[in-house]
Structures are given as structure tokens and as C-alpha cells.
C-alpha atoms as a PDB file:
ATOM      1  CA  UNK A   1     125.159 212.815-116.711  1.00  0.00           C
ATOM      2  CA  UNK A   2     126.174 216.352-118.335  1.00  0.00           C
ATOM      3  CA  UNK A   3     124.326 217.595-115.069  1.00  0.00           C
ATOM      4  CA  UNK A   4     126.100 215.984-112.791  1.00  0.00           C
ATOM      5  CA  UNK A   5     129.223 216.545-114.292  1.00  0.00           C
ATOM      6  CA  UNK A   6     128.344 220.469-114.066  1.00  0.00           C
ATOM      7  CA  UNK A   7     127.311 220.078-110.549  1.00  0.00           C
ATOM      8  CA  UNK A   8     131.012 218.315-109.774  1.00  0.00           C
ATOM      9  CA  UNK A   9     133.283 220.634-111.699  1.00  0.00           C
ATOM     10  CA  UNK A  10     131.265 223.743-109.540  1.00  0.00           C
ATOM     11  CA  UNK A  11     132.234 222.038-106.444  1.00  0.00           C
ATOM     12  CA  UNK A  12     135.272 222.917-107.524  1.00  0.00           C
ATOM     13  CA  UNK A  13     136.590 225.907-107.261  1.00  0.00           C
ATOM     14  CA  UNK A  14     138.957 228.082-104.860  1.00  0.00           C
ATOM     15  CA  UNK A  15     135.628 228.967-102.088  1.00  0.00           C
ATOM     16  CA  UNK A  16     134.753 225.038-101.624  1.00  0.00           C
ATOM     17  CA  UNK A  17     138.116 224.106-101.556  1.00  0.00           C
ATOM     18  CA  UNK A  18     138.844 226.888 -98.637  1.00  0.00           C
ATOM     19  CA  UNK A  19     135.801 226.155 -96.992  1.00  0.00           C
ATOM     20  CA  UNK A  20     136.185 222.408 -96.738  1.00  0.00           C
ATOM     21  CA  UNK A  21     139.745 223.208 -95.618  1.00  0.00           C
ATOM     22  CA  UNK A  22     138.906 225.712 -92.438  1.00  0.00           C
ATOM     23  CA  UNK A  23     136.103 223.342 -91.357  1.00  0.00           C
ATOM     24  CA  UNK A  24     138.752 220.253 -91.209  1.00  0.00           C
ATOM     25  CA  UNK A  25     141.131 222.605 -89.484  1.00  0.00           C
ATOM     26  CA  UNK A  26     138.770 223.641 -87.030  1.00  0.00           C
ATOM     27  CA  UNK A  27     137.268 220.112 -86.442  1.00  0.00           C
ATOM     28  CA  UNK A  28     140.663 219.329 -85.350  1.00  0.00           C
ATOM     29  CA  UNK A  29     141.532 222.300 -83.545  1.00  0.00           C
ATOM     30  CA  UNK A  30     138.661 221.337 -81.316  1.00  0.00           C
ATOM     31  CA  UNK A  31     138.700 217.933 -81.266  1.00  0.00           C
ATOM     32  CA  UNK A  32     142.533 218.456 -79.976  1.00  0.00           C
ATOM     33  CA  UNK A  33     140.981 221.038 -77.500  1.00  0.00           C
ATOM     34  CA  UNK A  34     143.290 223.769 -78.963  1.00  0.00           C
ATOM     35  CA  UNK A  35     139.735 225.411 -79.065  1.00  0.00           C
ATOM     36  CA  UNK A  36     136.614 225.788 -76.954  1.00  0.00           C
ATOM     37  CA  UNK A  37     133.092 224.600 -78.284  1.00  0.00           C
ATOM     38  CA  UNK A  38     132.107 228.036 -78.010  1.00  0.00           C
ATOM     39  CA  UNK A  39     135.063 229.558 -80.436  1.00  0.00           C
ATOM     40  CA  UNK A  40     134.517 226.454 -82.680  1.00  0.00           C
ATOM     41  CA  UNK A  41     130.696 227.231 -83.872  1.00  0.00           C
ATOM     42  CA  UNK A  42     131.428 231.177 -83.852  1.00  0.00           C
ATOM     43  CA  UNK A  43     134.288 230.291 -86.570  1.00  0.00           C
ATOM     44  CA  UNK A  44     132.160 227.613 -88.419  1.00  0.00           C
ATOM     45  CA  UNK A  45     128.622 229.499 -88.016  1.00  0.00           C
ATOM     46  CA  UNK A  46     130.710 232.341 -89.839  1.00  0.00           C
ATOM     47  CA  UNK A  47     132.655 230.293 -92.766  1.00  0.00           C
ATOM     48  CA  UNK A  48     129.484 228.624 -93.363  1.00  0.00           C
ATOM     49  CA  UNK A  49     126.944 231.458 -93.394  1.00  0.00           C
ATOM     50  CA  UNK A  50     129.801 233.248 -95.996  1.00  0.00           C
ATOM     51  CA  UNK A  51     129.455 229.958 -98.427  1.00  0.00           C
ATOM     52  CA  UNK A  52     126.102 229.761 -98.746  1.00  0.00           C
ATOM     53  CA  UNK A  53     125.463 233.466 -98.452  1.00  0.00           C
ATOM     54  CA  UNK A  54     127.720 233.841-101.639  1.00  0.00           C
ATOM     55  CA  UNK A  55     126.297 230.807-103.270  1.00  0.00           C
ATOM     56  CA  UNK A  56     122.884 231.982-102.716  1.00  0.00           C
ATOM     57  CA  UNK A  57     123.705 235.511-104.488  1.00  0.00           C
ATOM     58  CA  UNK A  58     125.959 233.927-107.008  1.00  0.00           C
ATOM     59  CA  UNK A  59     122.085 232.271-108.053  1.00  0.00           C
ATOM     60  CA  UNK A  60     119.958 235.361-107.763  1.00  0.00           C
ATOM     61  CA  UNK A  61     122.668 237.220-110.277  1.00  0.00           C
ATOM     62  CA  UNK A  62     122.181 233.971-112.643  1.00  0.00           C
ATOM     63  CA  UNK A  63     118.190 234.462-112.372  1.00  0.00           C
ATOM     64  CA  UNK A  64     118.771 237.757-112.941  1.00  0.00           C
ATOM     65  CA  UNK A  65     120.313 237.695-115.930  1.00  0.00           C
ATOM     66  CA  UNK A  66     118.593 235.099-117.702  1.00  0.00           C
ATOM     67  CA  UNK A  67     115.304 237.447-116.982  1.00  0.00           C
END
């Protein structure tokens, strides 16, 4: 449960908030047709690759450490 509670209150914070946001705003900017297909996955494949790039580094400096 403590787990799980951890996992939640990470979820959390200012880059998953802004994440989640631009990939709503963009799922509607193309669903509208506002934008192309094409623009829509270059802006995605770009907020997405940031997240988990970030994540992903925020963990190696955590193993790091803890060595």
C-alpha cells in the first residue's frame, strides 16, 4: 500500500501534469483538424520522448547514488 501510495504521489508533479496536458491539447487540436497527422506525432513523439527521457535519468541518478 505504502508503494503504491509512493508511486501515486510521483505521478504527481509539475512534468506529468504538463505532459498529460499537451497530449489532451494536441489530441484535440487534431481531432478538430486544427492540425495535420503529420504535425500531431512530431509534437507528441517529442513531449513523450522528453518524459521518459527525464524519467529514465531521474532513475540512473537514484542508482547512482545509492551505489
Amino acid at each position: 500500500m505504502k508503494d503504491l501510495l509512493k508511486k501515486l504521489s510521483n505521478l504527481i508533479n509539475v512534468k506529468t501534469i504538463v505532459t498529460l496536458l499537451l497530449t489532451i491539447v494536441f489530441c484535440i487540436l487534431a481531432l478538430k483538424g486544427i492540425i495535420n497527422g503529420e504535425q500531431f506525432l512530431v509534437i507528441f513523439t517529442t513531449v513523450i520522448a522528453f518524459y521518459f527521457g527525464t524519467q529514465h535519468e531521474k532513475k540512473n541518478n537514484e542508482n547512482k547514488e545509492q551505489e
